[in-house]
Every structure is written in structure tokens, then in C-alpha cells.
PDB file of N, CA and C in Angstrom:
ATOM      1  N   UNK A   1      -4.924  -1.753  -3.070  1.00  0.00           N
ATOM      2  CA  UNK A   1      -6.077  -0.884  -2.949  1.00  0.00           C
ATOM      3  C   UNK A   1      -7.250  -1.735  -2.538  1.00  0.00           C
ATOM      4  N   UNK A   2      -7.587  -1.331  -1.509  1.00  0.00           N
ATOM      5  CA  UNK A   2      -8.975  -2.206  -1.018  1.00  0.00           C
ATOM      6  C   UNK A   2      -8.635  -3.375  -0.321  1.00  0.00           C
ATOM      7  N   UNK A   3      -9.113  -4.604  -0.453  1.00  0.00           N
ATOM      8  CA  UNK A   3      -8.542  -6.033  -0.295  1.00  0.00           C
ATOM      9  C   UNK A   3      -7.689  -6.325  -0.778  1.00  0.00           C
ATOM     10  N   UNK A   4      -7.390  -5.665  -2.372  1.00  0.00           N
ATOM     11  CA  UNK A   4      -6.546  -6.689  -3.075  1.00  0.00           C
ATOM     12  C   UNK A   4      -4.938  -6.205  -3.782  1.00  0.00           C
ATOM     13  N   UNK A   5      -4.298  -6.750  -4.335  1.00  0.00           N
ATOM     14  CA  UNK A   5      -3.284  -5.899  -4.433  1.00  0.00           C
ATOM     15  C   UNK A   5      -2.760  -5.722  -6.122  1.00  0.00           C
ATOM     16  N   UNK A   6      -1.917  -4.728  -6.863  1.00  0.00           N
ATOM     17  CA  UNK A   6      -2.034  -4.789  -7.955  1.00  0.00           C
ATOM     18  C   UNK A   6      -0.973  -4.781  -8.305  1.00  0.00           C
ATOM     19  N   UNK A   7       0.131  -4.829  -9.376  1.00  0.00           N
ATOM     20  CA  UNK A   7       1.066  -4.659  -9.506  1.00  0.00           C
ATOM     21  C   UNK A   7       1.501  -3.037 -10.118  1.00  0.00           C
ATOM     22  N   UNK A   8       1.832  -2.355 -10.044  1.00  0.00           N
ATOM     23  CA  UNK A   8       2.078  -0.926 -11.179  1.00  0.00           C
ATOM     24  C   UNK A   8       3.145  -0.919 -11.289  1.00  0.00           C
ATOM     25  N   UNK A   9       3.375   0.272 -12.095  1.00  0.00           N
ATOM     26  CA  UNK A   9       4.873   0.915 -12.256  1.00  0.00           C
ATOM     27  C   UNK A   9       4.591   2.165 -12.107  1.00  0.00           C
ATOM     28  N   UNK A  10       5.862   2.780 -11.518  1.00  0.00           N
ATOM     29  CA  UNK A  10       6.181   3.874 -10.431  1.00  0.00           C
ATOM     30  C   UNK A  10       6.984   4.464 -11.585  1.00  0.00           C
ATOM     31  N   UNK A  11       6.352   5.707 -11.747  1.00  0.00           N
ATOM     32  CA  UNK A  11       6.675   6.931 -13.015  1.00  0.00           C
ATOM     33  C   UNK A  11       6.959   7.746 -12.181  1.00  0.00           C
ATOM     34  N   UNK A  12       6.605   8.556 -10.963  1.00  0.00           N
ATOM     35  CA  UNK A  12       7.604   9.564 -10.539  1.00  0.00           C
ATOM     36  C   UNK A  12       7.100   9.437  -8.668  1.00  0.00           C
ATOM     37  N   UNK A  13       7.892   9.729  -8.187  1.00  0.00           N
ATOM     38  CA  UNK A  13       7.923   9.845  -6.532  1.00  0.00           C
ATOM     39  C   UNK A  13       8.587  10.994  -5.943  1.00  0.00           C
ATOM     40  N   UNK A  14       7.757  11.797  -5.519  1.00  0.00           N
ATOM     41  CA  UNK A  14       7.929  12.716  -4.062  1.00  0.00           C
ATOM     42  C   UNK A  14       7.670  12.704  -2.823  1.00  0.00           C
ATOM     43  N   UNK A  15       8.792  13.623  -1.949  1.00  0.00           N
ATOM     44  CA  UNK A  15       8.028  13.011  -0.306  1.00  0.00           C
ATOM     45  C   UNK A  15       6.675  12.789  -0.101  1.00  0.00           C
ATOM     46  N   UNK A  16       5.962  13.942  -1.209  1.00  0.00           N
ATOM     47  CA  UNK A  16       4.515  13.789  -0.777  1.00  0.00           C
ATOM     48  C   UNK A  16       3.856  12.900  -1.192  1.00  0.00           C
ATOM     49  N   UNK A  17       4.424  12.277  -2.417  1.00  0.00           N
ATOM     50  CA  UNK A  17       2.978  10.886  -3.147  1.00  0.00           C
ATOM     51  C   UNK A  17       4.182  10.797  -4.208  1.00  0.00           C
ATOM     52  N   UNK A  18       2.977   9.927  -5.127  1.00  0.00           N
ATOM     53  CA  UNK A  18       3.569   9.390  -6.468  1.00  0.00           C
ATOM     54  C   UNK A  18       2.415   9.218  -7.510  1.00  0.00           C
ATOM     55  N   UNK A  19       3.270   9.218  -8.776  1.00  0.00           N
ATOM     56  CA  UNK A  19       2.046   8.684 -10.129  1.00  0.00           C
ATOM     57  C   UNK A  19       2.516   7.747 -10.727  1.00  0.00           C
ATOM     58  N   UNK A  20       1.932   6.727 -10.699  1.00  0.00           N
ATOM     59  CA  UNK A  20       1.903   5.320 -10.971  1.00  0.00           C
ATOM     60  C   UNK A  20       0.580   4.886 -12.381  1.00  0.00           C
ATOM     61  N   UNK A  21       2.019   4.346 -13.417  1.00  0.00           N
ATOM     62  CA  UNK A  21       0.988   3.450 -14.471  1.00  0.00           C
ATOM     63  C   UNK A  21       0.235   2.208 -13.774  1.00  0.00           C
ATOM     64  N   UNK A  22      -1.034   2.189 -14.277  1.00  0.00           N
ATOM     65  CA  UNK A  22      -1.849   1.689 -13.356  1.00  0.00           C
ATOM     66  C   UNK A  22      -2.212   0.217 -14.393  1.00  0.00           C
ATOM     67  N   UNK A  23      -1.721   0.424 -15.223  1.00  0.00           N
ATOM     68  CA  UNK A  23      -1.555  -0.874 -16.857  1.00  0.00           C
ATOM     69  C   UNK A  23      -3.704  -0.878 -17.275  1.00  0.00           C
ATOM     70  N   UNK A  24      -4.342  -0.117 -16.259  1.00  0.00           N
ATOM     71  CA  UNK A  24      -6.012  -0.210 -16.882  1.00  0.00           C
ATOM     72  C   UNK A  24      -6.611  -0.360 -15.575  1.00  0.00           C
ATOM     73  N   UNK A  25      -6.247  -0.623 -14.561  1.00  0.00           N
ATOM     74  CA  UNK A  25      -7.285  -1.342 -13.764  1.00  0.00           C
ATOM     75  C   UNK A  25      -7.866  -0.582 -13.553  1.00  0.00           C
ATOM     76  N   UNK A  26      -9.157  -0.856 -13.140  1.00  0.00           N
ATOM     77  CA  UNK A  26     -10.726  -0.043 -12.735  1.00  0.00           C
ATOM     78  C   UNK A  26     -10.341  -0.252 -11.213  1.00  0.00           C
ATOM     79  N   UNK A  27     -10.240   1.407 -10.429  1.00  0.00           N
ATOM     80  CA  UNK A  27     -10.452   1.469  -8.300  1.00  0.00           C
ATOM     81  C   UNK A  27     -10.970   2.870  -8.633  1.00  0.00           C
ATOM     82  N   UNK A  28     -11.473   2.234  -7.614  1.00  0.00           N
ATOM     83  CA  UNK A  28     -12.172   4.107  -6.577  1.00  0.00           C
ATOM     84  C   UNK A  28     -11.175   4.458  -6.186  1.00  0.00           C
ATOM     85  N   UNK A  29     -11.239   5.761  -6.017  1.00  0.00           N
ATOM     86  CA  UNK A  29     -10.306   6.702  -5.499  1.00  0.00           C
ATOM     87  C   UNK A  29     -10.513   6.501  -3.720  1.00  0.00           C
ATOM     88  N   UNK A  30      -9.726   6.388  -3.375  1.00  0.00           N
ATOM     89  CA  UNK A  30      -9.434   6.171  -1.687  1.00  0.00           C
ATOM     90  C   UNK A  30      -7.989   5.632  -1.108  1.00  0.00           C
ATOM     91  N   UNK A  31      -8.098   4.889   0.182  1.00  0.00           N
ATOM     92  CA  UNK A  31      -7.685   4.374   0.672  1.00  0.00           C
ATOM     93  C   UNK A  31      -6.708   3.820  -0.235  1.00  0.00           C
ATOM     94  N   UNK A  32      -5.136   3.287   0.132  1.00  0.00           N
ATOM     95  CA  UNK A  32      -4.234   2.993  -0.667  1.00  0.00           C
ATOM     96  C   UNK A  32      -3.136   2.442  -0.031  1.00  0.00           C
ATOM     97  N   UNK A  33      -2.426   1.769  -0.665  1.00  0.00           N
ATOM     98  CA  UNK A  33      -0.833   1.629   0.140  1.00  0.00           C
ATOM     99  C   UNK A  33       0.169   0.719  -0.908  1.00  0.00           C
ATOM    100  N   UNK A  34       1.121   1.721  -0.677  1.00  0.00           N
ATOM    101  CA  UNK A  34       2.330   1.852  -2.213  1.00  0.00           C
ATOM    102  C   UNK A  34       3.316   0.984  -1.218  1.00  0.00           C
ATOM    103  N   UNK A  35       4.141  -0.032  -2.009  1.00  0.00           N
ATOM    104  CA  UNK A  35       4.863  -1.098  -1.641  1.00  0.00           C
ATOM    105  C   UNK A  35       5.856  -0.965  -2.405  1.00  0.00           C
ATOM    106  N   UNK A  36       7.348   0.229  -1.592  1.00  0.00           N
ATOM    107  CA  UNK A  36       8.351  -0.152  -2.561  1.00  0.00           C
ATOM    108  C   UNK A  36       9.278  -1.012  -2.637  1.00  0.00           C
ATOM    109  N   UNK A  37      10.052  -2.019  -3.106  1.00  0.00           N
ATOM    110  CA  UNK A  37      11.353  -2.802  -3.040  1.00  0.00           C
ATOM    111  C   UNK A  37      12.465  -1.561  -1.995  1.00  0.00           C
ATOM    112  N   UNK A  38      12.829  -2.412  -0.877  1.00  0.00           N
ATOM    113  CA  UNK A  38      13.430  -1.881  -0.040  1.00  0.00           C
ATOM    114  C   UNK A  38      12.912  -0.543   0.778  1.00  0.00           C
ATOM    115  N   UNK A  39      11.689  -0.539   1.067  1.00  0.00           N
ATOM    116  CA  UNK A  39      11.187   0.874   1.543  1.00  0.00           C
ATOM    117  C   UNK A  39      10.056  -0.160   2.580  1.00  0.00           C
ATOM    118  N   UNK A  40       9.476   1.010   3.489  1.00  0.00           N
ATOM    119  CA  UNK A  40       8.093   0.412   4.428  1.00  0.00           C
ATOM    120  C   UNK A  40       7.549   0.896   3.437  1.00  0.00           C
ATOM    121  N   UNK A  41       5.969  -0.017   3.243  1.00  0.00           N
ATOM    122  CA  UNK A  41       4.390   0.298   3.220  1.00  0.00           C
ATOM    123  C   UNK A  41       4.546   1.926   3.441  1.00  0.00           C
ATOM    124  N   UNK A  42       4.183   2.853   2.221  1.00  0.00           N
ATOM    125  CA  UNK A  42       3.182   4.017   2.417  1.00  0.00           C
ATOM    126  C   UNK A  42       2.153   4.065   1.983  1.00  0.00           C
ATOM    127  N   UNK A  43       1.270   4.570   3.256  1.00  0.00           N
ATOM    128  CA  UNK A  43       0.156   4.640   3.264  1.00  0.00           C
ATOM    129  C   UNK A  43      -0.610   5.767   2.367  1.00  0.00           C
ATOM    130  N   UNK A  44      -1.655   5.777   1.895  1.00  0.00           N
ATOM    131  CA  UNK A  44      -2.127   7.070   1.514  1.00  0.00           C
ATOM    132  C   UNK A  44      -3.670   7.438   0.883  1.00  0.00           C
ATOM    133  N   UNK A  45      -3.456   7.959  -0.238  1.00  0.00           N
ATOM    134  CA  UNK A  45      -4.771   8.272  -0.554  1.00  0.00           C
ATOM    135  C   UNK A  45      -5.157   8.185  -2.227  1.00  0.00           C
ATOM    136  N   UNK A  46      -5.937   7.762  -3.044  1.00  0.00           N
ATOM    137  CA  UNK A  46      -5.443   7.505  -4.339  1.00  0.00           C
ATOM    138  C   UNK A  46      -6.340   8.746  -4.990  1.00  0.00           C
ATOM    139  N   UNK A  47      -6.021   9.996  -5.628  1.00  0.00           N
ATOM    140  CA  UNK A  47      -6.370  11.134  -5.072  1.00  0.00           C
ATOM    141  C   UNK A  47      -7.120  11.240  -6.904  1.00  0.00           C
ATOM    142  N   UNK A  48      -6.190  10.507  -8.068  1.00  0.00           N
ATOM    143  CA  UNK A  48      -6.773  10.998  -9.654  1.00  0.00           C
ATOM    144  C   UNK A  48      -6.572   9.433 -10.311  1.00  0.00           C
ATOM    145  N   UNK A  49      -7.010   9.095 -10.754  1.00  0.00           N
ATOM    146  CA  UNK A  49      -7.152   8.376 -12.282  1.00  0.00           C
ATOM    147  C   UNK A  49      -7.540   8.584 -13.879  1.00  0.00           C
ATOM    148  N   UNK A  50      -6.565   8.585 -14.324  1.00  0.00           N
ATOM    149  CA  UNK A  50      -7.124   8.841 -15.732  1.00  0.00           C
ATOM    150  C   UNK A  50      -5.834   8.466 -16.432  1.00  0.00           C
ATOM    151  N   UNK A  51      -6.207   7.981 -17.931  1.00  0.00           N
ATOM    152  CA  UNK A  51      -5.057   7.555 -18.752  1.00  0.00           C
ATOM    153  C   UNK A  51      -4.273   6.269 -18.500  1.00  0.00           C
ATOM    154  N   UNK A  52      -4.672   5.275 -17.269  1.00  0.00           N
ATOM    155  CA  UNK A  52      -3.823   4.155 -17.406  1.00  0.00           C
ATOM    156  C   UNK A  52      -3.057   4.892 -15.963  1.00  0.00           C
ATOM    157  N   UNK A  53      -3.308   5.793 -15.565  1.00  0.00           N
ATOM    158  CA  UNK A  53      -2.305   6.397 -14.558  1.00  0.00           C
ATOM    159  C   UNK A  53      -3.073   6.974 -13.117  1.00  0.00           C
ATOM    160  N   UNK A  54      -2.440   6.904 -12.266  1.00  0.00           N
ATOM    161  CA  UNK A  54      -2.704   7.504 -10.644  1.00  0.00           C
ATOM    162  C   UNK A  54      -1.995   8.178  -9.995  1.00  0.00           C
ATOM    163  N   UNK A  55      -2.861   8.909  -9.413  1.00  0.00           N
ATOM    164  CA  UNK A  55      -1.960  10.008  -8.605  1.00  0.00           C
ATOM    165  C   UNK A  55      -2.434   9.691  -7.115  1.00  0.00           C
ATOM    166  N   UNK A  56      -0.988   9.289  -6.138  1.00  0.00           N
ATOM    167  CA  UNK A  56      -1.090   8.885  -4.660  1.00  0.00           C
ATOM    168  C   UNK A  56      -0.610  10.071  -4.005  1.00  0.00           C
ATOM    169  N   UNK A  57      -1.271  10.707  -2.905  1.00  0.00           N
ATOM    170  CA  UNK A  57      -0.526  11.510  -1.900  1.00  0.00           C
ATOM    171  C   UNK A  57      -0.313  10.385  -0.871  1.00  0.00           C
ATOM    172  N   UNK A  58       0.519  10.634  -0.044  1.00  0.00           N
ATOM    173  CA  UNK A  58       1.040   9.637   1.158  1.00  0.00           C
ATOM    174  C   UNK A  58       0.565  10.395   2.163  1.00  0.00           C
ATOM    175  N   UNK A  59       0.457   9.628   3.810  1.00  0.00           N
ATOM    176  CA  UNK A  59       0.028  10.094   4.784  1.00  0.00           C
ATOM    177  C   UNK A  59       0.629  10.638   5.417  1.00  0.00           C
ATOM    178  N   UNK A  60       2.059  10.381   5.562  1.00  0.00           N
ATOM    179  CA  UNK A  60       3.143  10.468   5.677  1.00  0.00           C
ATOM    180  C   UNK A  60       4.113  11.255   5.160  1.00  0.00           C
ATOM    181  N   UNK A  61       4.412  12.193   4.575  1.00  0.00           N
ATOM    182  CA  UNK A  61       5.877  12.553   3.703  1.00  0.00           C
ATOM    183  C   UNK A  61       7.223  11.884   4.462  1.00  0.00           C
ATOM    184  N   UNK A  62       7.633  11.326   3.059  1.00  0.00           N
ATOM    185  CA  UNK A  62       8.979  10.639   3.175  1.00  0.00           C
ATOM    186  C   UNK A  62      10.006  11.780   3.821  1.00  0.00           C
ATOM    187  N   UNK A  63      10.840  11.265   4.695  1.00  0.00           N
ATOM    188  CA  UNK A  63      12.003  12.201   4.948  1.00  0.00           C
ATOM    189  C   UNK A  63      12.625  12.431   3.132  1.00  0.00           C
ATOM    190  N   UNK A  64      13.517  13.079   3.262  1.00  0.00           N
ATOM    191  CA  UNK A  64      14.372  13.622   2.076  1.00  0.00           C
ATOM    192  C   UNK A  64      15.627  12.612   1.915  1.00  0.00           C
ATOM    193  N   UNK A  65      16.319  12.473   3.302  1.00  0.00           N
ATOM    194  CA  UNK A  65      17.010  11.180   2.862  1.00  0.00           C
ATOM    195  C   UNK A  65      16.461  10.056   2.454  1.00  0.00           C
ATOM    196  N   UNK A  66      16.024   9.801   2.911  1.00  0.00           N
ATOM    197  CA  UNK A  66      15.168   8.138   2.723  1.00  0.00           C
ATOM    198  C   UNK A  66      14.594   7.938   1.281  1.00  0.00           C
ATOM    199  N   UNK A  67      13.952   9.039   0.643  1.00  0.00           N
ATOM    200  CA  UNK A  67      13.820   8.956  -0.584  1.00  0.00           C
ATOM    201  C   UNK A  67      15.054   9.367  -1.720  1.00  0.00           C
ATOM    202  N   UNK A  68      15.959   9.562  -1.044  1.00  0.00           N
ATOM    203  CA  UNK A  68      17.464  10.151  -1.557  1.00  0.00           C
ATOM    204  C   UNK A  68      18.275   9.280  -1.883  1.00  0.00           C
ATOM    205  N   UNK A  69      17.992   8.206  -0.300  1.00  0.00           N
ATOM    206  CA  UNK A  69      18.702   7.041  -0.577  1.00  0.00           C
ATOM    207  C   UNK A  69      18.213   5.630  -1.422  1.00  0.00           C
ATOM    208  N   UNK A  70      17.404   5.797  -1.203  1.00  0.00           N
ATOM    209  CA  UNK A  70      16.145   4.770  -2.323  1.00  0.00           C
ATOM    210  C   UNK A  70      16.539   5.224  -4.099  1.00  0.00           C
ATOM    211  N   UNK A  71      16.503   6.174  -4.049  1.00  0.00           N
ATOM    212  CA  UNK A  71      16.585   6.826  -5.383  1.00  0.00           C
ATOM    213  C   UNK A  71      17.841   6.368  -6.262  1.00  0.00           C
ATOM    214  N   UNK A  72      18.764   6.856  -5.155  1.00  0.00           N
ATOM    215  CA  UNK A  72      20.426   6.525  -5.279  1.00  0.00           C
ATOM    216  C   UNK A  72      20.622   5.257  -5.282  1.00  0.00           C
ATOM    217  N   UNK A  73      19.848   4.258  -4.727  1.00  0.00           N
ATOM    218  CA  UNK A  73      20.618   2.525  -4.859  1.00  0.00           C
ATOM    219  C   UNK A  73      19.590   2.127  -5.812  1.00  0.00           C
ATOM    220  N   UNK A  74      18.217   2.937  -6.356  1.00  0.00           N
ATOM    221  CA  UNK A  74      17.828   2.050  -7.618  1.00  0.00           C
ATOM    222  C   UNK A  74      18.538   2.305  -8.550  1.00  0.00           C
ATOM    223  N   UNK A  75      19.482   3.697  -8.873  1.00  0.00           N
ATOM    224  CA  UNK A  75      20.390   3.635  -9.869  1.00  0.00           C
ATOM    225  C   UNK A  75      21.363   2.648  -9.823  1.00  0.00           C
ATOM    226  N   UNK A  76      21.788   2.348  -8.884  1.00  0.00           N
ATOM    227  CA  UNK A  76      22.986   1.553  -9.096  1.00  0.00           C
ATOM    228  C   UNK A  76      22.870  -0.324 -10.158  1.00  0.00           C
TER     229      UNK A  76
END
């Protein structure tokens, strides 16, 4: 977010965005970009904060496979 980058954890994902524990950090709501293990950079928008938590819409919606298949090999 911004210049710099943060680490979170990823609590739920849809084609359209995601809500991510944010562990406290203080951002403005804006500009964004979610970095998953084995996925491209989505881009987006950081739309709520509150509770330690964020809500991202993407610029983009994920195809249905692509988040199908992501889904399916983090179970494994």
C-alpha cells in the first residue's frame, strides 16, 4: 500500500476482492496491490478498515478458474 509493503493474512478471497487481517497497521484507504504465493499482483482498491482487518476490491475480477485453481493447490 503506497510505497511500502506489509505483510497480512488473507481471511477470505473472491473474484472480486478480499479481507485481509491487517495485524494493526495504520493506511488510508486507496490504492493497493495484493501479492499472492503463486498468483500475479492484484491490483485494487483498499475500500474498509476496521478491527485489525481490510476489505480489497480488485480491478480486475479473477477468472473462476484461476481462483479455483489457487484455492485447490493451497489445500494440498
Amino acid at each position: 500500500h503506497g510505497a511500502g509493503s506489509l505483510d497480512v493474512t488473507l481471511l477470505d478471497i473472491s473474484q472480486g476482492g478480499a479481507r485481509l487481517r491487517t495485524g494493526g497497521f495504520s493506511a488510508d484507504l486507496g490504492e493497493a496491490v495484493l501479492t499472492l504465493d503463486g498468483q500475479p499482483q492484484n491490483g485494487g482498491v483498499l475500500r474498509w478498515i476496521a478491527n485489525q482487518q481490510a476489505g480489497m476490491s480488485f480491478n480486475e475480477c479473477l477468472s473462476f478458474d484461476q481462483l479455483a485453481s489457487w484455492i485447490h493447490a493451497k489445500r494440498d
